[in-house]
Protein backbone atom coordinates (compact mmCIF):
# COMPACT_ATOMS: atom_id res chain seq x y z
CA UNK A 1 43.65 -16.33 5.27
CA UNK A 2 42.22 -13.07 5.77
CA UNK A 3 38.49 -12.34 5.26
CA UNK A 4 37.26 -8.96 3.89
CA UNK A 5 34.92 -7.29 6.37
CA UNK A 6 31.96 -6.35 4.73
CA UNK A 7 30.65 -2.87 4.97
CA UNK A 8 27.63 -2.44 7.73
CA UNK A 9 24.36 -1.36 6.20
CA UNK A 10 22.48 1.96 7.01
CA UNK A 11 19.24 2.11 7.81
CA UNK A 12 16.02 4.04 8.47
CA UNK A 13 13.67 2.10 11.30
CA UNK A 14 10.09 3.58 11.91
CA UNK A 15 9.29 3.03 15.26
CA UNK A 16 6.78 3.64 17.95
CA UNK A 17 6.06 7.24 19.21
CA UNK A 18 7.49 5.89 23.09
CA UNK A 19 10.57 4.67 21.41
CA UNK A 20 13.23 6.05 23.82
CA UNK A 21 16.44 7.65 22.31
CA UNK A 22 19.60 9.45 24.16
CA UNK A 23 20.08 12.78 23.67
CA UNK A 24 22.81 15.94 24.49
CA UNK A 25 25.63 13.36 23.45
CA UNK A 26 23.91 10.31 24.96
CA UNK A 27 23.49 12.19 28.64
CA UNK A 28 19.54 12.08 28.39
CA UNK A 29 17.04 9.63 27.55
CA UNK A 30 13.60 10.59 26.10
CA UNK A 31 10.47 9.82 24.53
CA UNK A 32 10.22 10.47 21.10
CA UNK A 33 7.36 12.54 20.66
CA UNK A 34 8.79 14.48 23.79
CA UNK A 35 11.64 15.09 21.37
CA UNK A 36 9.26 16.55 18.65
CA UNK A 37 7.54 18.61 21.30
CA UNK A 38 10.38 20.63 22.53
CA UNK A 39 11.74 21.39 18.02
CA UNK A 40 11.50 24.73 17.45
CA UNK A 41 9.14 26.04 13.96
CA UNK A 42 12.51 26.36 12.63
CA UNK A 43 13.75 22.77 12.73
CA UNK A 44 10.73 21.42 10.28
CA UNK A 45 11.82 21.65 6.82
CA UNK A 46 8.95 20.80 3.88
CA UNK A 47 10.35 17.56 1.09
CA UNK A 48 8.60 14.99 -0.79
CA UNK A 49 8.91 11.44 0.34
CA UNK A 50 8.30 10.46 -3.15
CA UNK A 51 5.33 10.16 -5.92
CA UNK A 52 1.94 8.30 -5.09
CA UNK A 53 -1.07 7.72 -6.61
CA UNK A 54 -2.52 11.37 -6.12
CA UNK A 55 1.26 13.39 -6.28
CA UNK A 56 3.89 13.96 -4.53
CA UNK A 57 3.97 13.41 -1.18
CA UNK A 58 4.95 16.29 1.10
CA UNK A 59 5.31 16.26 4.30
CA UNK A 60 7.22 18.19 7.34
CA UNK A 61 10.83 16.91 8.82
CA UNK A 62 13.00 17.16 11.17
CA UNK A 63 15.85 15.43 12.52
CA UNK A 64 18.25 15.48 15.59
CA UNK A 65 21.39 14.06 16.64
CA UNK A 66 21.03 10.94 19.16
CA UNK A 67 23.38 8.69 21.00
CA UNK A 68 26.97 8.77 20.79
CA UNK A 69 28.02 7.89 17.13
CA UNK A 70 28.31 10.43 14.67
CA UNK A 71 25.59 9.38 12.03
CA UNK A 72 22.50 8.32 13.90
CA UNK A 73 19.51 10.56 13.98
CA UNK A 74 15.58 10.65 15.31
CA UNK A 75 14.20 11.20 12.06
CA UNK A 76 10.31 13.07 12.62
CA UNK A 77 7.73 13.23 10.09
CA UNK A 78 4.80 15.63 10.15
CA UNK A 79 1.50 15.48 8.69
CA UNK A 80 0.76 19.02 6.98
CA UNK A 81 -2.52 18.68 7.66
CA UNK A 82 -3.20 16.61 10.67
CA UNK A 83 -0.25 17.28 12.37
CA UNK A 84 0.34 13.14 12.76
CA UNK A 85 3.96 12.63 13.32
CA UNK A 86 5.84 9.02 13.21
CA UNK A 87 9.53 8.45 14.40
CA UNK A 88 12.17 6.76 12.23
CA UNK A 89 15.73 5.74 13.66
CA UNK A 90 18.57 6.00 11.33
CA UNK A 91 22.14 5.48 11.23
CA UNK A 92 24.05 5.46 8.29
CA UNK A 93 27.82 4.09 7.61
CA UNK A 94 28.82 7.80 5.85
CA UNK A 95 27.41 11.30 6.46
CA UNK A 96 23.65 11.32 5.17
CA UNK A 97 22.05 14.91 4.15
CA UNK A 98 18.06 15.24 5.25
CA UNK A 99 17.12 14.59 1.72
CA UNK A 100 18.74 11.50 1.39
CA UNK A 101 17.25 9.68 5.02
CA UNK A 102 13.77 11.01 3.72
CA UNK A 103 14.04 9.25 0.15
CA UNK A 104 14.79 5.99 1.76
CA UNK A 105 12.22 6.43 4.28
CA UNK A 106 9.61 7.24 1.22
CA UNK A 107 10.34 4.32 0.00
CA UNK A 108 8.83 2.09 2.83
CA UNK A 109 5.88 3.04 0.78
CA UNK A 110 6.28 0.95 -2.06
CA UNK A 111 7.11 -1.87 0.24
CA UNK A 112 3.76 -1.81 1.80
CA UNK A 113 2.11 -1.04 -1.79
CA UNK A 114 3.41 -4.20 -2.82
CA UNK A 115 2.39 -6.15 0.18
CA UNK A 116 -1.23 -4.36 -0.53
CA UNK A 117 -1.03 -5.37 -4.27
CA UNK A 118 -0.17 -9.37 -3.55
CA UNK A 119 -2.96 -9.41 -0.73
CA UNK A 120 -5.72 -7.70 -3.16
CA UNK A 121 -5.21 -9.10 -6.72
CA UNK A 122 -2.82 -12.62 -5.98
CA UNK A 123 -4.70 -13.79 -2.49
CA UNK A 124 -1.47 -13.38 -0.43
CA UNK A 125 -3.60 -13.36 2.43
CA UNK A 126 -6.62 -16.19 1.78
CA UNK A 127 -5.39 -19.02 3.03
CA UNK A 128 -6.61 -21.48 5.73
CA UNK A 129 -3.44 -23.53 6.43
CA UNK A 130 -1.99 -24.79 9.78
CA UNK A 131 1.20 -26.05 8.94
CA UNK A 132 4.93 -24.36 7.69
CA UNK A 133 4.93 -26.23 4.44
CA UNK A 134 1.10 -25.85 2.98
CA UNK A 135 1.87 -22.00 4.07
CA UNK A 136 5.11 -21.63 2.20
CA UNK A 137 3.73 -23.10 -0.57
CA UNK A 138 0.62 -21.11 -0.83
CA UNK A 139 3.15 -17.60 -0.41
CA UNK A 140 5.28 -19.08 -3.18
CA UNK A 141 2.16 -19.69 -5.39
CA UNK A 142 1.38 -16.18 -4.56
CA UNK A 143 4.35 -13.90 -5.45
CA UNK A 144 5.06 -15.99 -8.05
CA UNK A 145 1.95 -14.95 -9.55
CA UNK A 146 2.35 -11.50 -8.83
CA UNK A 147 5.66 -11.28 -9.91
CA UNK A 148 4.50 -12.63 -13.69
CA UNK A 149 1.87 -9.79 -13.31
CA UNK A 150 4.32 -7.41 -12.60
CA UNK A 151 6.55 -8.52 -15.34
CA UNK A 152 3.54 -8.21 -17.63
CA UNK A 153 2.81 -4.56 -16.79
CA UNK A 154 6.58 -3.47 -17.20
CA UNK A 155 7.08 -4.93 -20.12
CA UNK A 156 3.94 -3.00 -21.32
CA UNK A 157 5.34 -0.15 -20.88
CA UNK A 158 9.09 -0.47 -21.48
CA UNK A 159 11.13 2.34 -19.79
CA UNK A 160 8.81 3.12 -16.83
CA UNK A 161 7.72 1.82 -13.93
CA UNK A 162 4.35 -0.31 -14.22
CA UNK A 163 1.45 1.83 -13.02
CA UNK A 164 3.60 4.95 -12.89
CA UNK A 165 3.21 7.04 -16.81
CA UNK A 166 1.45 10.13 -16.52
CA UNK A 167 -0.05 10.80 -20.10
CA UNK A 168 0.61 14.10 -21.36
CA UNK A 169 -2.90 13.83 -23.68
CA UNK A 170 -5.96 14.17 -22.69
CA UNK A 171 -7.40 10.75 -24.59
CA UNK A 172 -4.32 8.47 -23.54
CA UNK A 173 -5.20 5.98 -20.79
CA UNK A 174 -2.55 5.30 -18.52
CA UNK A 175 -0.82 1.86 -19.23
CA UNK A 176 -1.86 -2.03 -18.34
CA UNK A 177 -1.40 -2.27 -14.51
CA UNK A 178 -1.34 -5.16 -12.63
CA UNK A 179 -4.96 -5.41 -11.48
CA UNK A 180 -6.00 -4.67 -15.22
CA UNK A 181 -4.13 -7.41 -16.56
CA UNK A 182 -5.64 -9.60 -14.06
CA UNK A 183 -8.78 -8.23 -14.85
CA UNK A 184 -8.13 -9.36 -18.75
CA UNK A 185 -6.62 -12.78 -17.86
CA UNK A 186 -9.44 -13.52 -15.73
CA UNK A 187 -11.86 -12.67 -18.46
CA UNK A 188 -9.82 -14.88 -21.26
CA UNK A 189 -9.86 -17.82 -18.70
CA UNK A 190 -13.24 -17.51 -17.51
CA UNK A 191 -15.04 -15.76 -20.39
CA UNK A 192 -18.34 -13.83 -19.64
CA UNK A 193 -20.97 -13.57 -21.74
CA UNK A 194 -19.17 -10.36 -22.99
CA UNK A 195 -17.11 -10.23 -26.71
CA UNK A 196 -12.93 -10.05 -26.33
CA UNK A 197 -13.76 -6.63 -28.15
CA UNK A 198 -16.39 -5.33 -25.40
CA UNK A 199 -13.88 -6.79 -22.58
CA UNK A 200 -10.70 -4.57 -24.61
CA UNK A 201 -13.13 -1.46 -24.47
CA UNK A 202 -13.44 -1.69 -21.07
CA UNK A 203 -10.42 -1.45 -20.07
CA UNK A 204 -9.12 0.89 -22.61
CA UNK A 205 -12.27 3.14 -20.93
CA UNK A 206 -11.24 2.56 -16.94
CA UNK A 207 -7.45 3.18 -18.09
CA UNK A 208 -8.30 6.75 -19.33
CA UNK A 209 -10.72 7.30 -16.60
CA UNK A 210 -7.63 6.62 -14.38
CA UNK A 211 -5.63 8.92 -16.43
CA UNK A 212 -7.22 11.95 -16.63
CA UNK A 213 -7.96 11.42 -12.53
CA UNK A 214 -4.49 10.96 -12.13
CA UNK A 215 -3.64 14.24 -13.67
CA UNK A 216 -6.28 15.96 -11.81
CA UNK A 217 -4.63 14.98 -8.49
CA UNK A 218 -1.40 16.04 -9.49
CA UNK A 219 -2.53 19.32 -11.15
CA UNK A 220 -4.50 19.92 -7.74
CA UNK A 221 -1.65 19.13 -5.33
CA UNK A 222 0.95 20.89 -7.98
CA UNK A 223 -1.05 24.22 -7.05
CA UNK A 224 -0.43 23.88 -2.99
CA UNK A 225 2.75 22.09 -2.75
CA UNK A 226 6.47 24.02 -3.51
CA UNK A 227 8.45 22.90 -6.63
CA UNK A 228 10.97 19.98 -6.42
């Protein structure tokens, strides 16, 4: 019987700046950042790795050939204003344009937001174990907890991605995010001396606070940054 061969997986791998790649059709070996030193102005080319919390995120990119195979690539990302560069290795199973290797390297971001998020509001991180099982048990507990959170927030605000509306109105607060609706579950659990009404104000105030901060990033950036 016969068994389907399943289709390898691209990828896009940040590595360290001495990460060592072959160049001129796998005849040299380099550095990486010896790579970036020798691009010419004319190799960078300015796109956004994505939205964050203050607007899009533009950077500087270039990318050469490497090794032998047709579709891997050094993939270099410049700082616009430090000049910090980092190194990604890609390879991908069809032809990939720039665009498309800088979208899924943007998107290492929301990886480490959500490692960020489960360490700050679900404790990934406080634990005092020794052994495999009280460990996997406590990480369970954890995500399990954030995912309900996350749930929570997206079903607040059906059609977008939790902590990512941008109200058009100036007295609209952005929606329930995660920490907020820990915030509020916290309260009903462990009530303060505050009223459920005081507690709702609250948040309704720090969500609008957060909105019209939000917007000010974004309007600020939108003025420096190119269109797109």
């Amino acid at each position: 019987m016969a068994v389907p061969l399943v289709p390898k997986a691209g990828y896009v791998l940040a590595v360290a700046c001495s990460a060592r790649v072959r160049i001129n059709h796998g005849r040299t070996t380099v550095r990486a950042d010896t790579v970036a030193g020798r691009l010419p102005a004319t190799a960078w080319q300015r796109h956004s790795a994505g939205r964050g919390a203050k607007g899009y995120r533009h950077y500087d990119w270039a990318w050469i050939h490497i090794g032998t195979g047709s579709h891997r690539h050094l993939l270099i990302r410049r700082n616009r204003t430090t000049g910090e560069l980092a190194f990604y290795l890609c390879w991908s199973p069809t032809t990939a344009t720039l665009a498309e290797l800088v979208r899924v390297a943007g998107v290492r971001w929301s990886i480490e937001e959500c490692f960020q998020a489960a360490k700050g509001q679900v404790g990934l991180d406080h634990y005092q174990v020794r052994h495999w099982t009280s460990w996997h048990r406590h990480i369970t507990l954890a995500m399990l907890a954030l995912a309900f959170l996350t749930a929570v927030a997206a079903d607040a605000a059906p059609g977008r991605p939790a902590g990512r509306n941008f109200p058009t109105q100036d007295s609209d607060p952005i929606s329930l995010t995660v920490p907020e609706i820990r915030h509020l579950l916290t309260a009903v659990f462990a009530p303060p001396a505050a009223t459920a009404a005081r507690l709702l104000h609250w948040s309704i105030w720090r969500r609008r606070h957060q909105a019209t901060a939000r917007r000010s990033h974004y309007r600020r950036r939108s003025l420096d940054e190119p269109a797109g």
